[in-house]
PDB file of N, CA and C in Angstrom:
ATOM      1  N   UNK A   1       0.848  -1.165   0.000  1.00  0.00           N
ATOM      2  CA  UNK A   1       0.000   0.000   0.000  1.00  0.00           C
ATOM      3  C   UNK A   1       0.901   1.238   0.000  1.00  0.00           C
ATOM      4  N   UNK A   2       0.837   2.159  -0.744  1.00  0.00           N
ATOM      5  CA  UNK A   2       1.407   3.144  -1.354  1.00  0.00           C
ATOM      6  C   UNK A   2       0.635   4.311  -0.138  1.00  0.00           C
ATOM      7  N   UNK A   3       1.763   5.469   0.020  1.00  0.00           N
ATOM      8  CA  UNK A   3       1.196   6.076   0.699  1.00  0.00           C
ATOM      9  C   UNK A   3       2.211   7.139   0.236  1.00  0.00           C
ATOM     10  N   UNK A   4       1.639   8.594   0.411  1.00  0.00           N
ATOM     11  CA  UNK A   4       2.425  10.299   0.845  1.00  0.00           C
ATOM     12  C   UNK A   4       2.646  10.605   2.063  1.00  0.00           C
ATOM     13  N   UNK A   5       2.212  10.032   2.649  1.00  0.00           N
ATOM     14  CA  UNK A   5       2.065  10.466   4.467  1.00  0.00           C
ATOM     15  C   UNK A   5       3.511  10.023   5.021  1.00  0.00           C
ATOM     16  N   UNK A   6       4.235  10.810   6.024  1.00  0.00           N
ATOM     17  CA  UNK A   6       5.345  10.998   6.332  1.00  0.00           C
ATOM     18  C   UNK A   6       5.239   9.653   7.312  1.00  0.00           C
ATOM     19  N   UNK A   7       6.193   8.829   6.998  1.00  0.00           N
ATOM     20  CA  UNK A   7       7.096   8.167   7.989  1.00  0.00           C
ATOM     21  C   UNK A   7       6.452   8.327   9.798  1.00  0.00           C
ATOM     22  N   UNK A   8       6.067   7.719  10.523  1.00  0.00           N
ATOM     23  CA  UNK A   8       5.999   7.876  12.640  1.00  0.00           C
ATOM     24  C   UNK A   8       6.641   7.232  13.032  1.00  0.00           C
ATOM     25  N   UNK A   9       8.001   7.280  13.130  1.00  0.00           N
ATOM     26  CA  UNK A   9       8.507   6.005  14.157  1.00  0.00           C
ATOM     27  C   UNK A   9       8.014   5.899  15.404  1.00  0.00           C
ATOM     28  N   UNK A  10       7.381   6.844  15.959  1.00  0.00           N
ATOM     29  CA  UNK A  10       6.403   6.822  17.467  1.00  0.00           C
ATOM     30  C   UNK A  10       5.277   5.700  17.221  1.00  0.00           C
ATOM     31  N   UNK A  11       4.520   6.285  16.262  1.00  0.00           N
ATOM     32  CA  UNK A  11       3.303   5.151  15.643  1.00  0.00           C
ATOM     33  C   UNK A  11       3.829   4.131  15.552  1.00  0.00           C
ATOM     34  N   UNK A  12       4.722   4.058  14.584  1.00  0.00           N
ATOM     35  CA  UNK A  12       5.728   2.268  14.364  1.00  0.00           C
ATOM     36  C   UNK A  12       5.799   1.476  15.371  1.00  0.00           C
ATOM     37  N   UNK A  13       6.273   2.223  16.513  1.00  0.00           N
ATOM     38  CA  UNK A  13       6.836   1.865  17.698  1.00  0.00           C
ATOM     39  C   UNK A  13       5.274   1.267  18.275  1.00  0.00           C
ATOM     40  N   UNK A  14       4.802   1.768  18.908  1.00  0.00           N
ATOM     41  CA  UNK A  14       3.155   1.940  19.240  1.00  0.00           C
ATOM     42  C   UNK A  14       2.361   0.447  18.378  1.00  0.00           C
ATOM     43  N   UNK A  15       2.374   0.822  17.214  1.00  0.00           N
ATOM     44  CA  UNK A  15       1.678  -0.612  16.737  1.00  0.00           C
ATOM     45  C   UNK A  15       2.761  -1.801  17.159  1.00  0.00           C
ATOM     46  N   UNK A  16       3.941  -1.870  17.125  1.00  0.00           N
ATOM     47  CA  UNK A  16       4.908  -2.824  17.421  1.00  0.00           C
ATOM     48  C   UNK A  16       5.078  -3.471  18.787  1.00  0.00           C
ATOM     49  N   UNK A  17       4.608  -2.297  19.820  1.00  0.00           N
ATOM     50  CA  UNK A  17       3.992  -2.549  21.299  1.00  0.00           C
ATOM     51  C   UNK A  17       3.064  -3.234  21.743  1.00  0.00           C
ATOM     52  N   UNK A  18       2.247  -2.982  20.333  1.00  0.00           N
ATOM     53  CA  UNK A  18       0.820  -3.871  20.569  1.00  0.00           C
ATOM     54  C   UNK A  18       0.408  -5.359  20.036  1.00  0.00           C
ATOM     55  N   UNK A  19       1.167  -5.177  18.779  1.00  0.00           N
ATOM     56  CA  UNK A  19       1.318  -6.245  17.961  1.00  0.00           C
ATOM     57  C   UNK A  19       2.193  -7.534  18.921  1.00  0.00           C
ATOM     58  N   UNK A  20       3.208  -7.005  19.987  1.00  0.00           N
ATOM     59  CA  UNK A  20       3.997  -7.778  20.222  1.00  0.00           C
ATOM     60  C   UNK A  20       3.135  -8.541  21.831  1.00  0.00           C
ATOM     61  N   UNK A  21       2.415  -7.693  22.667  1.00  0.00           N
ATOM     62  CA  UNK A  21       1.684  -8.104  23.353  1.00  0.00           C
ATOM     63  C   UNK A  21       0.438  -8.817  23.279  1.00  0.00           C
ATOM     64  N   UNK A  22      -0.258  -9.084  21.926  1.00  0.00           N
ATOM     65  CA  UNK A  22      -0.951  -9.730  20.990  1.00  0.00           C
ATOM     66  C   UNK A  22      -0.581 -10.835  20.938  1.00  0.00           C
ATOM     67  N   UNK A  23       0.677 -11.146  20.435  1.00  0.00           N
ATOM     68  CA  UNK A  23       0.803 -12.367  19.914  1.00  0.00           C
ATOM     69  C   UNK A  23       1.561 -13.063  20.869  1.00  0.00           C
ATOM     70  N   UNK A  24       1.614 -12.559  22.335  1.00  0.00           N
ATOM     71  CA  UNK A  24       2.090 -13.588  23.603  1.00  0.00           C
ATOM     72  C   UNK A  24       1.020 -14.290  23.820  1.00  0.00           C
ATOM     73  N   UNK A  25      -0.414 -13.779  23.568  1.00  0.00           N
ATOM     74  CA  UNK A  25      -1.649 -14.779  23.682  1.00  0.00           C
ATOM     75  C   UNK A  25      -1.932 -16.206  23.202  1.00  0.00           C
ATOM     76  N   UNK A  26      -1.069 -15.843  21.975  1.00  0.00           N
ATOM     77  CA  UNK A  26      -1.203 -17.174  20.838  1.00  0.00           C
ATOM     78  C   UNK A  26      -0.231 -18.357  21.179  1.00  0.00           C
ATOM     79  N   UNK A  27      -0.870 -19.357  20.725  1.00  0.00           N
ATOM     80  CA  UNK A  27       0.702 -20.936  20.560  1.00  0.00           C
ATOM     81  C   UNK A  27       1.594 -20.091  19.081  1.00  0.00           C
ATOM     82  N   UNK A  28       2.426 -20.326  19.531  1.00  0.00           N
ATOM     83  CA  UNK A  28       3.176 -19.926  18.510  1.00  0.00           C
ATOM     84  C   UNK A  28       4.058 -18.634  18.104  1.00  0.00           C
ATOM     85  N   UNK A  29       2.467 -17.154  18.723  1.00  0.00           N
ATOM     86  CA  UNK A  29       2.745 -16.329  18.467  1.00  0.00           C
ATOM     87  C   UNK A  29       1.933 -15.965  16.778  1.00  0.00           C
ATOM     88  N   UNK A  30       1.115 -16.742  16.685  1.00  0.00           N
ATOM     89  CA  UNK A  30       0.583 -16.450  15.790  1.00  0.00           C
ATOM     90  C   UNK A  30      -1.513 -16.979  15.524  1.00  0.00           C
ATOM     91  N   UNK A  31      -1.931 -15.180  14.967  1.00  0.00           N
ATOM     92  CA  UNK A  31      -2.861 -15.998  15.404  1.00  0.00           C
ATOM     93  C   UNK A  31      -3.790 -15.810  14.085  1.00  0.00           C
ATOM     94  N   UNK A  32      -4.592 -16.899  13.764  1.00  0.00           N
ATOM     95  CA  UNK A  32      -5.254 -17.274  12.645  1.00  0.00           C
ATOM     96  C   UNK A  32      -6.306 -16.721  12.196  1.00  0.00           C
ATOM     97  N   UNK A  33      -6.443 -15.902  11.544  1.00  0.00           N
ATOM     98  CA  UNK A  33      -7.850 -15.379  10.865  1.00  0.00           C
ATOM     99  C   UNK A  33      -8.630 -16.182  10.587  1.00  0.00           C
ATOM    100  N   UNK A  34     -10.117 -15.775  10.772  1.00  0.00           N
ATOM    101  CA  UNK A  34     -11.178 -16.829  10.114  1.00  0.00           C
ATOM    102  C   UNK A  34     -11.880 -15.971   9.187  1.00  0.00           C
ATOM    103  N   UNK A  35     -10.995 -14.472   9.125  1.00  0.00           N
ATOM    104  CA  UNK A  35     -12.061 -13.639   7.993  1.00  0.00           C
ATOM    105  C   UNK A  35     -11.234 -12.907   8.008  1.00  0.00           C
ATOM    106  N   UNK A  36     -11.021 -11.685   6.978  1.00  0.00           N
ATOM    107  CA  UNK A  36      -9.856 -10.725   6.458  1.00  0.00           C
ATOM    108  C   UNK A  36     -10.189  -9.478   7.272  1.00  0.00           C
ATOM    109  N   UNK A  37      -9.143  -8.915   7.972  1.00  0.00           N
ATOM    110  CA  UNK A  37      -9.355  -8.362   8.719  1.00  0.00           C
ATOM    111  C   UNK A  37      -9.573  -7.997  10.336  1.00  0.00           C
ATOM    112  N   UNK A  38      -9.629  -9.380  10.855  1.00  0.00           N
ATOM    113  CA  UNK A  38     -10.044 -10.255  12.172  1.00  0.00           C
ATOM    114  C   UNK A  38      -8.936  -9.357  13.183  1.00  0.00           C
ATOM    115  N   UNK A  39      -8.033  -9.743  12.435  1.00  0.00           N
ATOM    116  CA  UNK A  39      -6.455  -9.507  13.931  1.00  0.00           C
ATOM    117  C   UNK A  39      -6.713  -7.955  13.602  1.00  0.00           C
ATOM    118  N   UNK A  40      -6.874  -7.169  12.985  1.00  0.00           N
ATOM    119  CA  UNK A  40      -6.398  -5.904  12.854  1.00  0.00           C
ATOM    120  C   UNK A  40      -7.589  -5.230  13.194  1.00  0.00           C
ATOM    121  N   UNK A  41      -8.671  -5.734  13.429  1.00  0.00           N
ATOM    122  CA  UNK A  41      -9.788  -4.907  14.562  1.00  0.00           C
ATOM    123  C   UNK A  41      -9.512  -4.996  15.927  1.00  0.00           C
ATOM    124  N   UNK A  42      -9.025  -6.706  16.746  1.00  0.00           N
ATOM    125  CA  UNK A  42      -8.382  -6.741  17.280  1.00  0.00           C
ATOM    126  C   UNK A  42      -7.224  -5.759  18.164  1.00  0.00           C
ATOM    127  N   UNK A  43      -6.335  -5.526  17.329  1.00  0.00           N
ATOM    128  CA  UNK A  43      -5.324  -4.465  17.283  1.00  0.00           C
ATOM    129  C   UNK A  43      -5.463  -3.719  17.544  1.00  0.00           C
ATOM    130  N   UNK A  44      -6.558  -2.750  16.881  1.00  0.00           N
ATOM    131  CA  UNK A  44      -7.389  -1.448  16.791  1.00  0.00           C
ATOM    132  C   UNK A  44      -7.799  -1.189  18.189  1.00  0.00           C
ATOM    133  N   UNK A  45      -8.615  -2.056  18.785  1.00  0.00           N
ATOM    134  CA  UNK A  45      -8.896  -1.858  20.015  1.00  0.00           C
ATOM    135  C   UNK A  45      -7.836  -1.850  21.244  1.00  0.00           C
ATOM    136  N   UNK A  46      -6.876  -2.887  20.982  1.00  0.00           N
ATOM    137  CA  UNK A  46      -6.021  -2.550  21.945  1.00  0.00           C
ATOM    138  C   UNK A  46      -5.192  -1.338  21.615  1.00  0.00           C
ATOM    139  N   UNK A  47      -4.858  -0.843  20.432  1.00  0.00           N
ATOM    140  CA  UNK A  47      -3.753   0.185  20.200  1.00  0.00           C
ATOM    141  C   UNK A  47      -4.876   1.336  20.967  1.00  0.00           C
ATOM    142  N   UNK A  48      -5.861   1.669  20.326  1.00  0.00           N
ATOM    143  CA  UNK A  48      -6.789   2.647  21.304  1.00  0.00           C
ATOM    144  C   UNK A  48      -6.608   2.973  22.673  1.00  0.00           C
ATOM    145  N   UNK A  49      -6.886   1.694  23.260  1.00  0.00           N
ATOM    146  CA  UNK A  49      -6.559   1.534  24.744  1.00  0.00           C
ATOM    147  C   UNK A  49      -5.130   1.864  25.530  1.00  0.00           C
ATOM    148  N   UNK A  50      -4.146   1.700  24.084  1.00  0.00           N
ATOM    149  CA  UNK A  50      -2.855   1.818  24.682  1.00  0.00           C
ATOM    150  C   UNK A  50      -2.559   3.418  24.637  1.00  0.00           C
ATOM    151  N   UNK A  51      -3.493   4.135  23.903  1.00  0.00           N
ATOM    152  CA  UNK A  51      -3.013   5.356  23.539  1.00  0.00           C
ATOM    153  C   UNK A  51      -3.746   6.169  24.556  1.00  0.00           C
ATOM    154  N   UNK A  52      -4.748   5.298  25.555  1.00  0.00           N
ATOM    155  CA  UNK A  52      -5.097   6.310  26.777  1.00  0.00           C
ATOM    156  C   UNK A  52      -4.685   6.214  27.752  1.00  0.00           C
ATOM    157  N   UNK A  53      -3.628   5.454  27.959  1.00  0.00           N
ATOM    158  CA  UNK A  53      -2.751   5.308  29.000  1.00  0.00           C
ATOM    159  C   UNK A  53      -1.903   6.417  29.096  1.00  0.00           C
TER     160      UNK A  53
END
């Protein structure tokens, strides 16, 4: 996905915080969609949550 929008390494960082506390839940570390989109609503809600801390 193509984008103009400048570079966040804060954001980067931030989804990478969340993404990484996510996938301590899983065997493996990985966790399986049953529909496109699944983990990254997921995400959404916790990155939210992380950003009112």
């Amino acid at each position: 996905m193509a984008s103009n929008k400048a570079l966040d390494l804060k954001e980067a960082c931030r989804w990478g915080i969340v993404s990484g506390g996510f996938a301590c839940f899983y065997y493996g570390g990985t966790y399986l969609e049953t529909k496109e989109g699944e983990k990254l609503s997921y995400l959404q809600e916790l990155y939210d949550l992380y950003l009112k801390q």
